[in-house]
PDB file of N, CA and C in Angstrom:
ATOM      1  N   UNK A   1     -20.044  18.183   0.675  1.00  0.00           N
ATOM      2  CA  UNK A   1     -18.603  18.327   0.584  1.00  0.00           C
ATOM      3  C   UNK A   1     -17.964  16.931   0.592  1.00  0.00           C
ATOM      4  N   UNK A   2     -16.792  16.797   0.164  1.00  0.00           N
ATOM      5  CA  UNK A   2     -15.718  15.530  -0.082  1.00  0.00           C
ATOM      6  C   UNK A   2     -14.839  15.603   0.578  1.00  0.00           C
ATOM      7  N   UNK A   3     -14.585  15.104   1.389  1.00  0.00           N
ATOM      8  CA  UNK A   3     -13.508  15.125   2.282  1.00  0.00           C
ATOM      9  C   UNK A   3     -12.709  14.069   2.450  1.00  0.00           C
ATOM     10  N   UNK A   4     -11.253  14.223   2.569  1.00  0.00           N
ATOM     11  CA  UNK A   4     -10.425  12.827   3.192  1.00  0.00           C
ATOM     12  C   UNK A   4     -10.262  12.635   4.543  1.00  0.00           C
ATOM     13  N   UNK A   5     -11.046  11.706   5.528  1.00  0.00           N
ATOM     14  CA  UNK A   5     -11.551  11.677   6.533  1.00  0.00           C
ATOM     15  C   UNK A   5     -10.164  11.043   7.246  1.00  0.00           C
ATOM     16  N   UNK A   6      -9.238  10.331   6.420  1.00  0.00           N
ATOM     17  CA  UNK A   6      -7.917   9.979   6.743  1.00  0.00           C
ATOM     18  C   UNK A   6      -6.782  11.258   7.385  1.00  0.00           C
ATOM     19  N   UNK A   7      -7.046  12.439   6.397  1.00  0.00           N
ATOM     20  CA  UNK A   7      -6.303  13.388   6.583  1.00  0.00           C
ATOM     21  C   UNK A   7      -6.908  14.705   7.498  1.00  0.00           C
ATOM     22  N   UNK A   8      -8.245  14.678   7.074  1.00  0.00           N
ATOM     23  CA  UNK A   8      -8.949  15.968   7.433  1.00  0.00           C
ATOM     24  C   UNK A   8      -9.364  17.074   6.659  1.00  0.00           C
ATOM     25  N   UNK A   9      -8.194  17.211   5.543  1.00  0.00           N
ATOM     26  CA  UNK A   9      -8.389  17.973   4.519  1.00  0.00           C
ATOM     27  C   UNK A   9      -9.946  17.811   3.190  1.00  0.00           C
ATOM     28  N   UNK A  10     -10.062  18.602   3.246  1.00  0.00           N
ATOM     29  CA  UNK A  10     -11.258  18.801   1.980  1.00  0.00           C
ATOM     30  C   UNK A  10     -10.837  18.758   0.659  1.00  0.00           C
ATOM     31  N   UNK A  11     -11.683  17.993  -0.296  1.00  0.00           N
ATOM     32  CA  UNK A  11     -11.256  17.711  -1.417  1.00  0.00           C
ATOM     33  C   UNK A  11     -12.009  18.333  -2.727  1.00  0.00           C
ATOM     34  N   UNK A  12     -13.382  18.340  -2.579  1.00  0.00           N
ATOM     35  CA  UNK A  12     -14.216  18.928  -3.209  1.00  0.00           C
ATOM     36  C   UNK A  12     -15.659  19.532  -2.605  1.00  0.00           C
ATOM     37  N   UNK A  13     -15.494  21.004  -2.915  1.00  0.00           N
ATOM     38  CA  UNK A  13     -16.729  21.713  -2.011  1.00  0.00           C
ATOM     39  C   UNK A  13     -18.223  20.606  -2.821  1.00  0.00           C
ATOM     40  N   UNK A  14     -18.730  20.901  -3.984  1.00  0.00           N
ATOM     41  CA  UNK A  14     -19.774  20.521  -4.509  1.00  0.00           C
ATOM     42  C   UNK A  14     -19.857  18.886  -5.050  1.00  0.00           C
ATOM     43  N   UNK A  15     -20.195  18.488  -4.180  1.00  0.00           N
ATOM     44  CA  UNK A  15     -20.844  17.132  -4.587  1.00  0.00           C
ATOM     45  C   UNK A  15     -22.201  16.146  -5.216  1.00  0.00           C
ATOM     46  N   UNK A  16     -22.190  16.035  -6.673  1.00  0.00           N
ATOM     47  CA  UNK A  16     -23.326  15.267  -7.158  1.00  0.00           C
ATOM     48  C   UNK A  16     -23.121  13.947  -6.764  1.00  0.00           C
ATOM     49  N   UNK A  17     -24.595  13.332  -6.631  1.00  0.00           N
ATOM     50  CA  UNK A  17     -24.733  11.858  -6.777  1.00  0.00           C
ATOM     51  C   UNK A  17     -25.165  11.237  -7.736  1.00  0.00           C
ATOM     52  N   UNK A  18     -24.609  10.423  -8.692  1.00  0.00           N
ATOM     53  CA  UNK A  18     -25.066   9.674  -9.915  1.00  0.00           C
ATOM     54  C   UNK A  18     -26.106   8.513  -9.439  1.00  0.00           C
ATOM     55  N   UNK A  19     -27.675   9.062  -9.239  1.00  0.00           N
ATOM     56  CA  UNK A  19     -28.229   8.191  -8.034  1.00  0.00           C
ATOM     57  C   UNK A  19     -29.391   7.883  -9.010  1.00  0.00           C
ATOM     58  N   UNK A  20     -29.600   7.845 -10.037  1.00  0.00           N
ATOM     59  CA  UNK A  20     -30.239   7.127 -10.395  1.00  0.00           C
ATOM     60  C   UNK A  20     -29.454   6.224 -11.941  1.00  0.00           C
ATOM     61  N   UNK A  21     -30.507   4.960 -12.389  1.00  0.00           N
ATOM     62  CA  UNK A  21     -30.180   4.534 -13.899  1.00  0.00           C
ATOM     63  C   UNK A  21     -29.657   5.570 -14.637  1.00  0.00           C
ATOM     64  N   UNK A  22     -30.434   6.421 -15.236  1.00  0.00           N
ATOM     65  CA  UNK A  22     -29.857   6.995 -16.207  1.00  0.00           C
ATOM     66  C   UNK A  22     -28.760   8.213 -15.877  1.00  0.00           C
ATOM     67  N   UNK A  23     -28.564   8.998 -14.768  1.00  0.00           N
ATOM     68  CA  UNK A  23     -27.341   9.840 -14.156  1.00  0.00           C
ATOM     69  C   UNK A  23     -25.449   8.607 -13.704  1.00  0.00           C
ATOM     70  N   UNK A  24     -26.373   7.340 -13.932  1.00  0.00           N
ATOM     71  CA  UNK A  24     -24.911   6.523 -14.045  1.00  0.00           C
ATOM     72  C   UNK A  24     -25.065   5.844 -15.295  1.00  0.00           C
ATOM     73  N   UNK A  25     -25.591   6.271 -15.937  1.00  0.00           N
ATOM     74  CA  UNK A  25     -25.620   5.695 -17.604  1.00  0.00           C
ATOM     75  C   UNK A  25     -24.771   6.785 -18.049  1.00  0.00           C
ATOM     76  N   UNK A  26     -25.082   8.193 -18.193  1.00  0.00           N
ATOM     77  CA  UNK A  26     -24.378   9.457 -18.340  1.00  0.00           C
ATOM     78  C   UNK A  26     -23.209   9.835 -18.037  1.00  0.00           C
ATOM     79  N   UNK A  27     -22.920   9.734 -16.728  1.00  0.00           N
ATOM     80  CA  UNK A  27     -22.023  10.211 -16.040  1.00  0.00           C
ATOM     81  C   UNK A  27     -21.508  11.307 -16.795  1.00  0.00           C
ATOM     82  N   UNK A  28     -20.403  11.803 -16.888  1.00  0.00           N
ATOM     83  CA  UNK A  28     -19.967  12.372 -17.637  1.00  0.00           C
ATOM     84  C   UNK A  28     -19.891  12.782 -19.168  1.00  0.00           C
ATOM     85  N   UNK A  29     -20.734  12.208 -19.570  1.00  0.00           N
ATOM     86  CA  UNK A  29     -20.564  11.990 -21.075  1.00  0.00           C
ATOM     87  C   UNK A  29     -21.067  13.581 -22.044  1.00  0.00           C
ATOM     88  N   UNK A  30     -20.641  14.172 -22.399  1.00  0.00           N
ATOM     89  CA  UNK A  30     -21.006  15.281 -23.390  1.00  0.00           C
ATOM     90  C   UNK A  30     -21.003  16.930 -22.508  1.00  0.00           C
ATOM     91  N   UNK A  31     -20.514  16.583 -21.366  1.00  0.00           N
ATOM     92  CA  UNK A  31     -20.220  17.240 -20.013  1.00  0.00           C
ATOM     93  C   UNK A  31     -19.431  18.271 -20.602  1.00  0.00           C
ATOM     94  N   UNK A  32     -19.333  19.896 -20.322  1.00  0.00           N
ATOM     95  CA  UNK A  32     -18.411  20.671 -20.783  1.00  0.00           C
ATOM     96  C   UNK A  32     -17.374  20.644 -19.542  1.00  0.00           C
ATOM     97  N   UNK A  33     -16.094  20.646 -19.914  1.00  0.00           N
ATOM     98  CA  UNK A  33     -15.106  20.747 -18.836  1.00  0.00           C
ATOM     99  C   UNK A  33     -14.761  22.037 -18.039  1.00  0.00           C
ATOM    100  N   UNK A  34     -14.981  22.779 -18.358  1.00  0.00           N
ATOM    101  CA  UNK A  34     -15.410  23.987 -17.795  1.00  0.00           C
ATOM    102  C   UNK A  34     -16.673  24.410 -16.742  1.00  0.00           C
ATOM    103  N   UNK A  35     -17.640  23.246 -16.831  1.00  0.00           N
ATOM    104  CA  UNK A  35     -18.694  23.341 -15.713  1.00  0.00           C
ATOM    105  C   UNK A  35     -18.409  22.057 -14.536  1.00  0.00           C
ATOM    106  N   UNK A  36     -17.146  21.230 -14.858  1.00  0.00           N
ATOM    107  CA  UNK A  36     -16.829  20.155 -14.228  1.00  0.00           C
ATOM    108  C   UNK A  36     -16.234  20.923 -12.737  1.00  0.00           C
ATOM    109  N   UNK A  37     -16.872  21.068 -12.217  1.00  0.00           N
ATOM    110  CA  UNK A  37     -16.583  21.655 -10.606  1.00  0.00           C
ATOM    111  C   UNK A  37     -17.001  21.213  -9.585  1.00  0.00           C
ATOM    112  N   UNK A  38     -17.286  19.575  -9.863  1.00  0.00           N
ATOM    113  CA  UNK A  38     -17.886  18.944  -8.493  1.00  0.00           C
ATOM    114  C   UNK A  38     -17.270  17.873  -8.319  1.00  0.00           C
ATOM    115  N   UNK A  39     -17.575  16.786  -7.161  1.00  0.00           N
ATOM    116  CA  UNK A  39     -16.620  15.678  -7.432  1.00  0.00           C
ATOM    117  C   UNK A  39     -18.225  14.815  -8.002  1.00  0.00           C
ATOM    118  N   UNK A  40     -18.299  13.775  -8.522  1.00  0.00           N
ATOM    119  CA  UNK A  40     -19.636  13.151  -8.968  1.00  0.00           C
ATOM    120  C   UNK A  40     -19.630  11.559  -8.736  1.00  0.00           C
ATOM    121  N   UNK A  41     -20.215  10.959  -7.937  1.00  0.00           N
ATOM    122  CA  UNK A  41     -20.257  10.314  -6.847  1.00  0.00           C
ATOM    123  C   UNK A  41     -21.232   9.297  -7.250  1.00  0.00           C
ATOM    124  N   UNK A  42     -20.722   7.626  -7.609  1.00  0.00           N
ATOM    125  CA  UNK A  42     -21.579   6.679  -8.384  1.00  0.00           C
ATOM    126  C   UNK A  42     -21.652   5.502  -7.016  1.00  0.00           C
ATOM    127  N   UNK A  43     -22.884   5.113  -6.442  1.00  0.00           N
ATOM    128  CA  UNK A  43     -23.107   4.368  -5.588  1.00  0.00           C
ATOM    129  C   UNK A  43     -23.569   2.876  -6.279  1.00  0.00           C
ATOM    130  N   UNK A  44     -22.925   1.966  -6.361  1.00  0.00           N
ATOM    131  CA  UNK A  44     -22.899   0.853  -7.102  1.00  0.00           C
ATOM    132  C   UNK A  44     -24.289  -0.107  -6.171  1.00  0.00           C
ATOM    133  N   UNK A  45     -24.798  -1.261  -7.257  1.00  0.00           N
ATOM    134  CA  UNK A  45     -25.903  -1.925  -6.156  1.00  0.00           C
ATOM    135  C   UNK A  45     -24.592  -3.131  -5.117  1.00  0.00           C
ATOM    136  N   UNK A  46     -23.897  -3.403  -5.604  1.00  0.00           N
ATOM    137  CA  UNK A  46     -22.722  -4.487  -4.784  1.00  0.00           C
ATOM    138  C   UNK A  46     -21.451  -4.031  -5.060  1.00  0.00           C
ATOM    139  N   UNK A  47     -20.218  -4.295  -4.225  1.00  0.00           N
ATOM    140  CA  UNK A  47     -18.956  -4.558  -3.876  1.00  0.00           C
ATOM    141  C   UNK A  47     -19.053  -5.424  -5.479  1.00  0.00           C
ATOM    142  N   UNK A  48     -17.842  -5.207  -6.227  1.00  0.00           N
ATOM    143  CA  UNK A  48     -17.795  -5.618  -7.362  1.00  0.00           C
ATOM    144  C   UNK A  48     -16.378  -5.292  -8.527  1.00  0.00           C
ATOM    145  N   UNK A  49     -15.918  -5.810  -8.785  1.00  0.00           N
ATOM    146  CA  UNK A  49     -14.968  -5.080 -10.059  1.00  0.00           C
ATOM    147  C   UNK A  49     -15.850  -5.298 -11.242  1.00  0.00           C
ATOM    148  N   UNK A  50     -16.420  -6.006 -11.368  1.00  0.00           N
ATOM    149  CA  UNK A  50     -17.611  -5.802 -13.252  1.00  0.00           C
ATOM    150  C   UNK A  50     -17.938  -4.636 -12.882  1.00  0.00           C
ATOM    151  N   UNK A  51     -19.055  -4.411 -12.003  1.00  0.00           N
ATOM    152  CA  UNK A  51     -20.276  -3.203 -11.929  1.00  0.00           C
ATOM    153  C   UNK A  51     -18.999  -2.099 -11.864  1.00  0.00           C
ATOM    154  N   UNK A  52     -17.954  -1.908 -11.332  1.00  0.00           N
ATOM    155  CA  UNK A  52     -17.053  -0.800 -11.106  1.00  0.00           C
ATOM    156  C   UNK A  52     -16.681  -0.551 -12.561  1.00  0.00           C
ATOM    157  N   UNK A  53     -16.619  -1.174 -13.120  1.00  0.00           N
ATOM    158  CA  UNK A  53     -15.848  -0.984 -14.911  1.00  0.00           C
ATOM    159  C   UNK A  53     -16.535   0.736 -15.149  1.00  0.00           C
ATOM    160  N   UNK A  54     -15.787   1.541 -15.882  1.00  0.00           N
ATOM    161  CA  UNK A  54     -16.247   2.547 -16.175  1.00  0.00           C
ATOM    162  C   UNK A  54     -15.902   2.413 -18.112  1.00  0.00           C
ATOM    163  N   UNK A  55     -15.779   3.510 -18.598  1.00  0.00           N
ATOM    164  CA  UNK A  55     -15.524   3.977 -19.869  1.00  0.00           C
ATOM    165  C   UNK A  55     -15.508   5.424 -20.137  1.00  0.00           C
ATOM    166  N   UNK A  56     -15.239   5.917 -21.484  1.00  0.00           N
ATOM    167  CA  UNK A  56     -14.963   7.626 -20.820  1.00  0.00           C
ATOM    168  C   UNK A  56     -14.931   7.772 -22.375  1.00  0.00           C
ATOM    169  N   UNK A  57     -15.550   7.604 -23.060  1.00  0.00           N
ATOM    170  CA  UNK A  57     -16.331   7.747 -24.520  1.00  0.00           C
ATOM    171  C   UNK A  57     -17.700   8.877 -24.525  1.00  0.00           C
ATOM    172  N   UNK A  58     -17.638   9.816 -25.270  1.00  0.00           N
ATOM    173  CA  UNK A  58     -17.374  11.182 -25.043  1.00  0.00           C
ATOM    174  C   UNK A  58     -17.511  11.990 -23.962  1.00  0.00           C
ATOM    175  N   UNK A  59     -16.602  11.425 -23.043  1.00  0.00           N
ATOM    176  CA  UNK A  59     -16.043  12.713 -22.656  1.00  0.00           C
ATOM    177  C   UNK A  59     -14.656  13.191 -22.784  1.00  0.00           C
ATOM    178  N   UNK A  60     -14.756  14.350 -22.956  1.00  0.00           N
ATOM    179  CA  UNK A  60     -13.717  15.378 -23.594  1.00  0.00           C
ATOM    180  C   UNK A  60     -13.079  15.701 -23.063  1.00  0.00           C
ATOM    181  N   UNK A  61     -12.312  15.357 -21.574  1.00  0.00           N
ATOM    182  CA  UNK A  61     -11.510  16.054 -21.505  1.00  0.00           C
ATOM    183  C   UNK A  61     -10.936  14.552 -19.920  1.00  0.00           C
ATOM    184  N   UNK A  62      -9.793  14.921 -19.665  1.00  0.00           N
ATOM    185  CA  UNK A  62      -8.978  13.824 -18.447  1.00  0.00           C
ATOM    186  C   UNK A  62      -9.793  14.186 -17.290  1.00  0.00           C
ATOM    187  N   UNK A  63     -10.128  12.828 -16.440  1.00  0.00           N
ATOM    188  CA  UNK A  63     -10.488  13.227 -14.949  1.00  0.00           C
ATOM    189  C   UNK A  63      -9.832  12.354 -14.199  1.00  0.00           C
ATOM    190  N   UNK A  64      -9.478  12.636 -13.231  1.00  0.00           N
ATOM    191  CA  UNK A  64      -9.312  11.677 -12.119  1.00  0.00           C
ATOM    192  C   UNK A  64     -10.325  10.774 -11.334  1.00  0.00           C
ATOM    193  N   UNK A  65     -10.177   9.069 -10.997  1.00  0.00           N
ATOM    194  CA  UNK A  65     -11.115   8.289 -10.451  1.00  0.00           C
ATOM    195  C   UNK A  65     -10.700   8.102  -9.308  1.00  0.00           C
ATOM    196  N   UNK A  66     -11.300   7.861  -8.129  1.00  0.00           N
ATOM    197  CA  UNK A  66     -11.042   7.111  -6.662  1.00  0.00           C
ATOM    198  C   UNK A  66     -12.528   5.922  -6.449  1.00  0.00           C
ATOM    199  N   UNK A  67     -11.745   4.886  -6.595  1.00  0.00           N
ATOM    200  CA  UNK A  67     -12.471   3.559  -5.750  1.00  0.00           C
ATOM    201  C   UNK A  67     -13.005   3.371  -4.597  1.00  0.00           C
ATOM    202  N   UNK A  68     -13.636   3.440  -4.298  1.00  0.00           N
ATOM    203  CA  UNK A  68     -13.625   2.660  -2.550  1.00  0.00           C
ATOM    204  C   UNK A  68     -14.925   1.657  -2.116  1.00  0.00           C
ATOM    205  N   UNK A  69     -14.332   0.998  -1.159  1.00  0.00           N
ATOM    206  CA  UNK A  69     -15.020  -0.591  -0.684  1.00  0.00           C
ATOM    207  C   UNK A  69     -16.247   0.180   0.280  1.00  0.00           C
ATOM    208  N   UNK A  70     -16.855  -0.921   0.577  1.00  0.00           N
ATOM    209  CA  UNK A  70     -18.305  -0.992   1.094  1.00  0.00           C
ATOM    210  C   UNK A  70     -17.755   0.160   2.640  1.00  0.00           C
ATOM    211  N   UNK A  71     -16.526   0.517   2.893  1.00  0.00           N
ATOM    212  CA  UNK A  71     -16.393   1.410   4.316  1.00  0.00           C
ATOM    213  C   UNK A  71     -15.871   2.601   3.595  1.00  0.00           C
ATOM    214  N   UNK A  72     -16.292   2.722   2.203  1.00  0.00           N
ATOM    215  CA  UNK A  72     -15.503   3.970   1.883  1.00  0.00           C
ATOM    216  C   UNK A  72     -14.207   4.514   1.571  1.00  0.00           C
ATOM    217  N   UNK A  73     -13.065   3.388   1.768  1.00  0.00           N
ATOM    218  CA  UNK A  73     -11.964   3.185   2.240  1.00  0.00           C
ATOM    219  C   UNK A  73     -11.309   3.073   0.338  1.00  0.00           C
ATOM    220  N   UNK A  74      -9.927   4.267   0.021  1.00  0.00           N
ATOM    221  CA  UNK A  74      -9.619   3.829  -1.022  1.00  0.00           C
ATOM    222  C   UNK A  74      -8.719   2.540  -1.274  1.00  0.00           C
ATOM    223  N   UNK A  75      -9.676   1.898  -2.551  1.00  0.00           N
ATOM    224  CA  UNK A  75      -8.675   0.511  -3.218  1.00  0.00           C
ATOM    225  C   UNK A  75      -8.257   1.015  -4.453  1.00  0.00           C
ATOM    226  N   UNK A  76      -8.446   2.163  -5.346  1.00  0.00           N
ATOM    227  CA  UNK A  76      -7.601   2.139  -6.544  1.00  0.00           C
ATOM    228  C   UNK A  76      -8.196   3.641  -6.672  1.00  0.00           C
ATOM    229  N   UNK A  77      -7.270   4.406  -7.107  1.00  0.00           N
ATOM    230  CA  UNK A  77      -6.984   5.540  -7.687  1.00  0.00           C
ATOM    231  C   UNK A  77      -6.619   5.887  -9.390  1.00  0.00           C
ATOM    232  N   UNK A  78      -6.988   6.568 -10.081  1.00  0.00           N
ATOM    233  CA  UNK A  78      -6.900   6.315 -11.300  1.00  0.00           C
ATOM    234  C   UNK A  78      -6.400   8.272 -11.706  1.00  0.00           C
ATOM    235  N   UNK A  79      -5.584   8.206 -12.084  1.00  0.00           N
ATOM    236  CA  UNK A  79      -5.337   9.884 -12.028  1.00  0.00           C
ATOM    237  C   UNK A  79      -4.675  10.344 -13.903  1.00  0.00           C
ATOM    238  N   UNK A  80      -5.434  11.128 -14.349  1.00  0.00           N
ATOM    239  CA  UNK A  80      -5.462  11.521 -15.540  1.00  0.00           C
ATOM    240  C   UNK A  80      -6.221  10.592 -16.416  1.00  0.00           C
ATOM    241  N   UNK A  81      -7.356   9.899 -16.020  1.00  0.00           N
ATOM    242  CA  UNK A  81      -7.798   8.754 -17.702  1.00  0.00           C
ATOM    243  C   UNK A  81      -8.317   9.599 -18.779  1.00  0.00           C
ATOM    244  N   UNK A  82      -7.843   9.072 -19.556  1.00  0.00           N
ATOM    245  CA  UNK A  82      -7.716   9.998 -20.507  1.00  0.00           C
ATOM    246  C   UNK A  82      -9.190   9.890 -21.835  1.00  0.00           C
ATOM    247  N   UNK A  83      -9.748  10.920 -22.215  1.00  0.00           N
ATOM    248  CA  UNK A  83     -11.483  11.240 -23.114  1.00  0.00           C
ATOM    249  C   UNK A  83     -10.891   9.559 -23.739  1.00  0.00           C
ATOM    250  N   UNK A  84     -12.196   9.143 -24.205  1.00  0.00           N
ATOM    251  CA  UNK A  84     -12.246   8.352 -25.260  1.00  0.00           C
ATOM    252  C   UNK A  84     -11.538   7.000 -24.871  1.00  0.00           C
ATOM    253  N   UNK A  85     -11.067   6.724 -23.328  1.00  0.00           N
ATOM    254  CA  UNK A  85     -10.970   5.465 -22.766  1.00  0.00           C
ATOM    255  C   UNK A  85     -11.843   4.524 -22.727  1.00  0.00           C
ATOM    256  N   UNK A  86     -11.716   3.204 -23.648  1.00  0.00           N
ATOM    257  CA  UNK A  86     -12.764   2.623 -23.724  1.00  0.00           C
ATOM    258  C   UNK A  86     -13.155   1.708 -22.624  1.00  0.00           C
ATOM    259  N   UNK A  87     -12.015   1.324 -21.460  1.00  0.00           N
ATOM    260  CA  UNK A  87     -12.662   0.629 -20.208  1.00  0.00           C
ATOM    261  C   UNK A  87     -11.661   1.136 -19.619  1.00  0.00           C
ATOM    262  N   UNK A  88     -12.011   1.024 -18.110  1.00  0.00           N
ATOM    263  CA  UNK A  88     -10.994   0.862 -17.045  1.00  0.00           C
ATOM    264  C   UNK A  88     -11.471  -0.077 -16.200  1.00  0.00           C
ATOM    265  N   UNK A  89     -11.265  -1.003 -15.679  1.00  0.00           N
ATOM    266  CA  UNK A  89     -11.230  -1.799 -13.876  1.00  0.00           C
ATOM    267  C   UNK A  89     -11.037  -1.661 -12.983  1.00  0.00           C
ATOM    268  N   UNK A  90     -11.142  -1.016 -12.032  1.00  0.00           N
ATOM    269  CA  UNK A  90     -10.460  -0.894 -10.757  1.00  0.00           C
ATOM    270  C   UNK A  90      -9.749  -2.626 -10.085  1.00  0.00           C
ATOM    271  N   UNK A  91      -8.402  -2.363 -10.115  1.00  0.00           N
ATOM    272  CA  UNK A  91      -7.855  -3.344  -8.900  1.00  0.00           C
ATOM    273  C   UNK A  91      -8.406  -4.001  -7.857  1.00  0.00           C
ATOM    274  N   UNK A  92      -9.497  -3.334  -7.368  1.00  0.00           N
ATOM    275  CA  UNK A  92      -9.899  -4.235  -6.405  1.00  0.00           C
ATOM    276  C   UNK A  92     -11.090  -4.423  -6.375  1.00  0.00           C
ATOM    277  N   UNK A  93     -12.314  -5.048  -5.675  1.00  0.00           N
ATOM    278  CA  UNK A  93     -13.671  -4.624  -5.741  1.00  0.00           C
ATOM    279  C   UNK A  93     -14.106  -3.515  -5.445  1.00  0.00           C
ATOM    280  N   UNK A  94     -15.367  -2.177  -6.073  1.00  0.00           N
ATOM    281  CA  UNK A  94     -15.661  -1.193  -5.285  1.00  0.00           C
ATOM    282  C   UNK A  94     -17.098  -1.157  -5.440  1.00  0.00           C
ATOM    283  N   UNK A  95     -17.057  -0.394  -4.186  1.00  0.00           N
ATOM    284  CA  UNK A  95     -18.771  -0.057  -3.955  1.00  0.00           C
ATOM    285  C   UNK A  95     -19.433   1.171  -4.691  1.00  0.00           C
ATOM    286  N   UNK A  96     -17.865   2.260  -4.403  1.00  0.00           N
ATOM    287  CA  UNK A  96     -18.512   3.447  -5.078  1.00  0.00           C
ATOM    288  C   UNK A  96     -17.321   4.005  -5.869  1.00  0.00           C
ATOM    289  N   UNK A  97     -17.633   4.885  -6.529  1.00  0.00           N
ATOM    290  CA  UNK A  97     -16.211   5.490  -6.957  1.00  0.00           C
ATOM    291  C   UNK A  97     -16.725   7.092  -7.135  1.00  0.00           C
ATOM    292  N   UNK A  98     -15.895   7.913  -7.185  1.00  0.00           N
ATOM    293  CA  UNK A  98     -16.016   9.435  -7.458  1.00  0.00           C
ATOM    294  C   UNK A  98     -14.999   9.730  -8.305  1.00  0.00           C
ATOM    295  N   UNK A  99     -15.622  10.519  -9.591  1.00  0.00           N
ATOM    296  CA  UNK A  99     -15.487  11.261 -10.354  1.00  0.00           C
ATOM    297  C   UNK A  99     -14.747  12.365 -10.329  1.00  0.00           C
ATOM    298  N   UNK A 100     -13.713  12.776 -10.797  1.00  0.00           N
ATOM    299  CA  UNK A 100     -13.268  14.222 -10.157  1.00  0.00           C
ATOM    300  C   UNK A 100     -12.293  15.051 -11.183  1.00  0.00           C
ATOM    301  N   UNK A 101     -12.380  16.318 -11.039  1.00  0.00           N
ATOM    302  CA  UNK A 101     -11.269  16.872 -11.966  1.00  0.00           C
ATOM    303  C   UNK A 101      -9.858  16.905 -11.762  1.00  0.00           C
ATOM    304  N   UNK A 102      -9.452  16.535 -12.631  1.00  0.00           N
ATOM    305  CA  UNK A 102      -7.888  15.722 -12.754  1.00  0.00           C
ATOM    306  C   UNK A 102      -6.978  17.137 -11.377  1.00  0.00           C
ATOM    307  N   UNK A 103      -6.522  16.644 -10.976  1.00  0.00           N
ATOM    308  CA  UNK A 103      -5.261  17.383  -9.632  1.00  0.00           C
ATOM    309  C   UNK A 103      -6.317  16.979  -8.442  1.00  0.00           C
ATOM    310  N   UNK A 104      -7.451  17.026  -8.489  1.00  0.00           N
ATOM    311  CA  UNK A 104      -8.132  16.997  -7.258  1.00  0.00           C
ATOM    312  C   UNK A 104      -8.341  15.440  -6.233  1.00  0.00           C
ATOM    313  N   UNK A 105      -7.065  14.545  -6.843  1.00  0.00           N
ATOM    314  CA  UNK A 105      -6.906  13.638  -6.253  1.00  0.00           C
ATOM    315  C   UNK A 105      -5.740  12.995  -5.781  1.00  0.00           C
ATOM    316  N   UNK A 106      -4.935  14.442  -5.929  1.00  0.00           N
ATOM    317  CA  UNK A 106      -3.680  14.401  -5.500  1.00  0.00           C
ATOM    318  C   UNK A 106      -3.378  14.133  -3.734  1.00  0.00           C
ATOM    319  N   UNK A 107      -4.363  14.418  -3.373  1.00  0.00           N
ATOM    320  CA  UNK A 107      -4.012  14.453  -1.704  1.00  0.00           C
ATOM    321  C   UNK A 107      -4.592  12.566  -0.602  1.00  0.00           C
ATOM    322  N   UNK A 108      -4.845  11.901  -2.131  1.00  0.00           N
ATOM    323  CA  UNK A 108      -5.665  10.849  -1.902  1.00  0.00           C
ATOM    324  C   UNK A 108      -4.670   9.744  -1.745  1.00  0.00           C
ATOM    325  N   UNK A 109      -4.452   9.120  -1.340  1.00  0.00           N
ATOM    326  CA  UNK A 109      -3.862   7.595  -1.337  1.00  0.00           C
ATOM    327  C   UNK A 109      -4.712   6.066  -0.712  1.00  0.00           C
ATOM    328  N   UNK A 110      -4.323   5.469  -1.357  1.00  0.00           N
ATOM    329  CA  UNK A 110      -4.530   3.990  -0.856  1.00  0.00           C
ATOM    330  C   UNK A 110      -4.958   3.951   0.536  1.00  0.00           C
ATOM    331  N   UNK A 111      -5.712   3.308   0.936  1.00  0.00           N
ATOM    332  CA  UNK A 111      -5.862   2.671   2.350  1.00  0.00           C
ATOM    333  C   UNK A 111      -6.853   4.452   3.204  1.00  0.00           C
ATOM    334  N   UNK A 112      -6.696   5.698   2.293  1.00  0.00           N
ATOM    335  CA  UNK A 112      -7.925   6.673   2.896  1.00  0.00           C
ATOM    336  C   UNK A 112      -9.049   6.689   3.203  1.00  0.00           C
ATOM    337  N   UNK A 113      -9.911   7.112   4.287  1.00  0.00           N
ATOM    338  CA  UNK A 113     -11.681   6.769   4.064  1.00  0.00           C
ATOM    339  C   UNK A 113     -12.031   8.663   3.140  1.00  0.00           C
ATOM    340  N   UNK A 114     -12.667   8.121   2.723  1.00  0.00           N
ATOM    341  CA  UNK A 114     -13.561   9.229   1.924  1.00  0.00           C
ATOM    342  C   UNK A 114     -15.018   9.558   2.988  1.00  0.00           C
ATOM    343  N   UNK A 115     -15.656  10.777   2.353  1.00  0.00           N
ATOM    344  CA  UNK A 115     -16.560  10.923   3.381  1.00  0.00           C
ATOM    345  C   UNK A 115     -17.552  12.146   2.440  1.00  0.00           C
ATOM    346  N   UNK A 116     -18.757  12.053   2.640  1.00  0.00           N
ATOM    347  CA  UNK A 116     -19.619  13.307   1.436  1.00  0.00           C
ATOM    348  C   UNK A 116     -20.882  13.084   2.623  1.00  0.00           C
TER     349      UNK A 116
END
């Protein structure tokens, strides 16, 4: 489970980990949006804005991103990026970021710890 450990509230029951090379090579890519019902959870090797860079070339449909530093803690939120985005950056350095279907990061803000 995904939880905002700031608030208490739960964010997403089913949680994947993009834990190996090729499941963070993939991520999302060719994904039907209709089976998108988890939050999907990329553990970076360092604290970083390069390694954080994402892209969103085919996938088909908007998701929402959350950042967070080596304590879990959100530094950038990204809400609606839209299929066929060819980069994004996160603002600050991150360790990990999660994947999520667009509204399901509405309850999230800046400065939250995350928790799975």
């Amino acid at each position: 489970m995904l939880s905002n450990k700031t608030t208490g509230k739960k964010i997403m029951q089913k949680v994947l980990h993009a834990d190996t090379h090729w499941l963070r090579l993939k991520g999302l890519m060719f994904e039907d949006q209709r089976r998108f019902d988890y939050a999907l959870v990329f553990t970076l090797p360092r604290q970083s804005i390069a390694n954080a860079t994402i892209h969103m070339l085919f996938v088909f449909f908007p998701i929402d991103v959350v950042y967070l530093d080596n304590e879990k803690k959100v530094v950038d939120i990204v809400r609606k990026l839209q299929p066929f985005s060819p980069y994004y950056a996160p603002r600050r350095p991150a360790k990990f970021f999660v994947e999520l279907p667009v509204g399901k990061s509405l309850g999230v803000k800046l400065g939250d710890r995350l928790e799975w």
